[in-house]
C-alpha atoms as a PDB file:
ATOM      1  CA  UNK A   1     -30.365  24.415  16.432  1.00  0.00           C
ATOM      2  CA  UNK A   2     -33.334  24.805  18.699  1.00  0.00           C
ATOM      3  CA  UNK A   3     -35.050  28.219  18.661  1.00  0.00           C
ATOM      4  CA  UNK A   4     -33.523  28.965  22.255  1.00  0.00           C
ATOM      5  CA  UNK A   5     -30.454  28.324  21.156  1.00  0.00           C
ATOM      6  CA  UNK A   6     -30.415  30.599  17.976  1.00  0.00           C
ATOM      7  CA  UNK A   7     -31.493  33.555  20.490  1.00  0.00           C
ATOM      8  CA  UNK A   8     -28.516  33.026  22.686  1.00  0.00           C
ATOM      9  CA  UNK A   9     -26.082  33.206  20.195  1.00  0.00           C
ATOM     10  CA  UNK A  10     -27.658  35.942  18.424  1.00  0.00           C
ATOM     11  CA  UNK A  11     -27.749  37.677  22.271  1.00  0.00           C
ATOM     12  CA  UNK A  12     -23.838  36.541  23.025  1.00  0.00           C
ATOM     13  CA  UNK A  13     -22.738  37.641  19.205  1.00  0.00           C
ATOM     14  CA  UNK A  14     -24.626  40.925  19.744  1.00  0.00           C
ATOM     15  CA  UNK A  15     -25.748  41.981  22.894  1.00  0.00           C
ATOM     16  CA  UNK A  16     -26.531  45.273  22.037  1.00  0.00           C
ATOM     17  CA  UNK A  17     -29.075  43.962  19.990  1.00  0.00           C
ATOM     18  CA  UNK A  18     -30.815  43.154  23.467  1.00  0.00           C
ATOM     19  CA  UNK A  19     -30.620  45.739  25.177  1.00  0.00           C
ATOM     20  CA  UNK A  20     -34.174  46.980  26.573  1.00  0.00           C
ATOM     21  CA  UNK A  21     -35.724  43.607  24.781  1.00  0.00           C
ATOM     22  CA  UNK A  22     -36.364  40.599  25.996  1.00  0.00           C
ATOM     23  CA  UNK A  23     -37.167  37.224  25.517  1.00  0.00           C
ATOM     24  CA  UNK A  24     -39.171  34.372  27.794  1.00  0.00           C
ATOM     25  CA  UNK A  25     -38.173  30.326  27.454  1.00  0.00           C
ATOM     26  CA  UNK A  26     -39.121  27.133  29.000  1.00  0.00           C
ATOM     27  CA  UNK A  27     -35.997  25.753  30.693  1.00  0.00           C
ATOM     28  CA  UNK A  28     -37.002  22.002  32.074  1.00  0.00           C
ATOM     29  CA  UNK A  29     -34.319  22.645  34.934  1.00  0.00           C
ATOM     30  CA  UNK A  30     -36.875  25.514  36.494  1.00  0.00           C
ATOM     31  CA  UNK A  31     -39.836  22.859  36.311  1.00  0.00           C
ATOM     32  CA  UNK A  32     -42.150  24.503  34.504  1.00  0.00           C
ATOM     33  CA  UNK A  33     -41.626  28.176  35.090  1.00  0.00           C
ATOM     34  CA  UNK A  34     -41.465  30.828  32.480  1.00  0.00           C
ATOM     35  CA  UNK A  35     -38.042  32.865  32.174  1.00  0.00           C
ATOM     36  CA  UNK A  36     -37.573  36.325  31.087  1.00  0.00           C
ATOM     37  CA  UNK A  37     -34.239  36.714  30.082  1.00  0.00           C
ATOM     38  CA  UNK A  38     -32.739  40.393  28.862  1.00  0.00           C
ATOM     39  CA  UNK A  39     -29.466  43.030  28.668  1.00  0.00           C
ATOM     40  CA  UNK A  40     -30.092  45.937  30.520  1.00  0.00           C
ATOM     41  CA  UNK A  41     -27.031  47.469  28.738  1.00  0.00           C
ATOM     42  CA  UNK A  42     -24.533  46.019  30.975  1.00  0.00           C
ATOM     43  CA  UNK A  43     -25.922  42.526  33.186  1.00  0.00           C
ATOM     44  CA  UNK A  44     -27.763  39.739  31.670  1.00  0.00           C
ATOM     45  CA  UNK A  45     -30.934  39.741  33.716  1.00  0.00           C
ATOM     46  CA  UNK A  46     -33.521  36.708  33.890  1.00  0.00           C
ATOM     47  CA  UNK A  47     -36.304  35.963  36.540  1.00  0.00           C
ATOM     48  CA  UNK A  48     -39.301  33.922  36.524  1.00  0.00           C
ATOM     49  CA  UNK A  49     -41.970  35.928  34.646  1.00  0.00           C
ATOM     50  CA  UNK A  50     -44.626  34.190  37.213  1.00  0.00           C
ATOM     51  CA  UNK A  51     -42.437  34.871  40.601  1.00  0.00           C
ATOM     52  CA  UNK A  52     -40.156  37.909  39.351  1.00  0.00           C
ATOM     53  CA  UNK A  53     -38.856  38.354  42.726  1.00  0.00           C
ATOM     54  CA  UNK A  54     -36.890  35.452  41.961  1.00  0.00           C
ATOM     55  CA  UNK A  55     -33.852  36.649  39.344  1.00  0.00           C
ATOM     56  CA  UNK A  56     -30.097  36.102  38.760  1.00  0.00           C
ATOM     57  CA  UNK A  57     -28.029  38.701  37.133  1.00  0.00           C
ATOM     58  CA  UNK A  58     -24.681  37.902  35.587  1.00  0.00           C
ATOM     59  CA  UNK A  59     -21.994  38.814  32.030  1.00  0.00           C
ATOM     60  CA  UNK A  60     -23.747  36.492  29.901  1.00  0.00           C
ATOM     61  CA  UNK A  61     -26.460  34.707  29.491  1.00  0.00           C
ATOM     62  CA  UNK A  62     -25.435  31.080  30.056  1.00  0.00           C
ATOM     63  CA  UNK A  63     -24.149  32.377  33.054  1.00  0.00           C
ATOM     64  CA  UNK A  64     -27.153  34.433  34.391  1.00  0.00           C
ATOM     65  CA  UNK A  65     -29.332  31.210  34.001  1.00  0.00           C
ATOM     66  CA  UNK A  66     -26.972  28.990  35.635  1.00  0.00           C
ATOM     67  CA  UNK A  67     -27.375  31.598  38.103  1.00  0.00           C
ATOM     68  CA  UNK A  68     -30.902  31.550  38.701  1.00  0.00           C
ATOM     69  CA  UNK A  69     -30.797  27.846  38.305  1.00  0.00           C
ATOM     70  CA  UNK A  70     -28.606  27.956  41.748  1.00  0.00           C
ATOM     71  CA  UNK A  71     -30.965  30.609  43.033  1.00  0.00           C
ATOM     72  CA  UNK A  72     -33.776  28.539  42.461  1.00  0.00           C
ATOM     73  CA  UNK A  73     -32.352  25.283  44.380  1.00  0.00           C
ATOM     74  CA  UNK A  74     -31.915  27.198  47.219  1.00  0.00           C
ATOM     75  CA  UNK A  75     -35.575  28.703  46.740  1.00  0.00           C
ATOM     76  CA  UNK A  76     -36.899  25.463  47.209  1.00  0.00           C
ATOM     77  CA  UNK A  77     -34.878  24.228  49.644  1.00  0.00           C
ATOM     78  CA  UNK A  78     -35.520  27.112  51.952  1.00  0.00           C
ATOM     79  CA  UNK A  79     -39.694  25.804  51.180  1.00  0.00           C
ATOM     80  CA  UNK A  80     -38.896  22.899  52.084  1.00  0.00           C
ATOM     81  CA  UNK A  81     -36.680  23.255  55.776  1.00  0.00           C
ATOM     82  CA  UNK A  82     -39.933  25.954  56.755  1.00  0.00           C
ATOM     83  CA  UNK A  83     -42.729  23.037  56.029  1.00  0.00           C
ATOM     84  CA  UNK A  84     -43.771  24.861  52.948  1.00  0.00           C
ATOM     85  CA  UNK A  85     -44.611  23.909  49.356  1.00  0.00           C
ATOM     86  CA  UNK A  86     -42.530  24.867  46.737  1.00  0.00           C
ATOM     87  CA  UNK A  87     -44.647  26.666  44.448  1.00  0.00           C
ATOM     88  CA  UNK A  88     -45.866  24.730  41.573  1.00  0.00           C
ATOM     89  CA  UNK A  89     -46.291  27.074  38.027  1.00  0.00           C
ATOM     90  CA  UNK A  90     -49.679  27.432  36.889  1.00  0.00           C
ATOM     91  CA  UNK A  91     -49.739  25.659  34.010  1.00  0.00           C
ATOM     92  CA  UNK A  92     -48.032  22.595  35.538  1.00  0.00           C
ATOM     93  CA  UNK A  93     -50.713  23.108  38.437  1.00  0.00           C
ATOM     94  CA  UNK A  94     -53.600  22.724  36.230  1.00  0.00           C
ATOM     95  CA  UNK A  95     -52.115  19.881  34.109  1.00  0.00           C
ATOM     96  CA  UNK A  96     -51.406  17.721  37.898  1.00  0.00           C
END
């Protein structure tokens, strides 16, 4: 079991264990972006930690990143239909 993985069980087996922590991962599905994933006490809240205005709320946490992931689809597609580059995360940026 990967170290991600441990956290989310410990977070679904005992959520109040989260709440007013927090915890960042890598996620290959958000290409490269870092996630900041926490219980406020009631919603599972993640965003990017580099774009924060970009966030998903939901009851658990599989389901708050499966959120985002949607959120972020539609992110880039919105770049995309205005001309735009999606954004690119900085470390990714430097390594290109």
């Amino acid at each position: 079991m990967t170290k991600r993985e441990k956290l989310l069980t410990q977070a679904i087996l005992n959520p109040a264990s989260f709440i007013f922590s927090e915890f960042q991962m890598k996620d290959e599905r958000f290409d490269g972006f870092t996630l900041n994933l926490y219980f406020d006490g009631e919603h599972w809240l993640v965003h990017f930690v580099e774009m924060p205005e970009i966030s998903a709320f939901s009851a658990t946490p599989e389901m708050a990143v499966q959120e985002l992931q949607t959120v972020w689809e539609m992110v880039k597609a919105d770049y995309l239909e205005n001309g735009e580059s999606v954004p690119v995360a900085p470390r990714v940026r430097k390594a290109a």
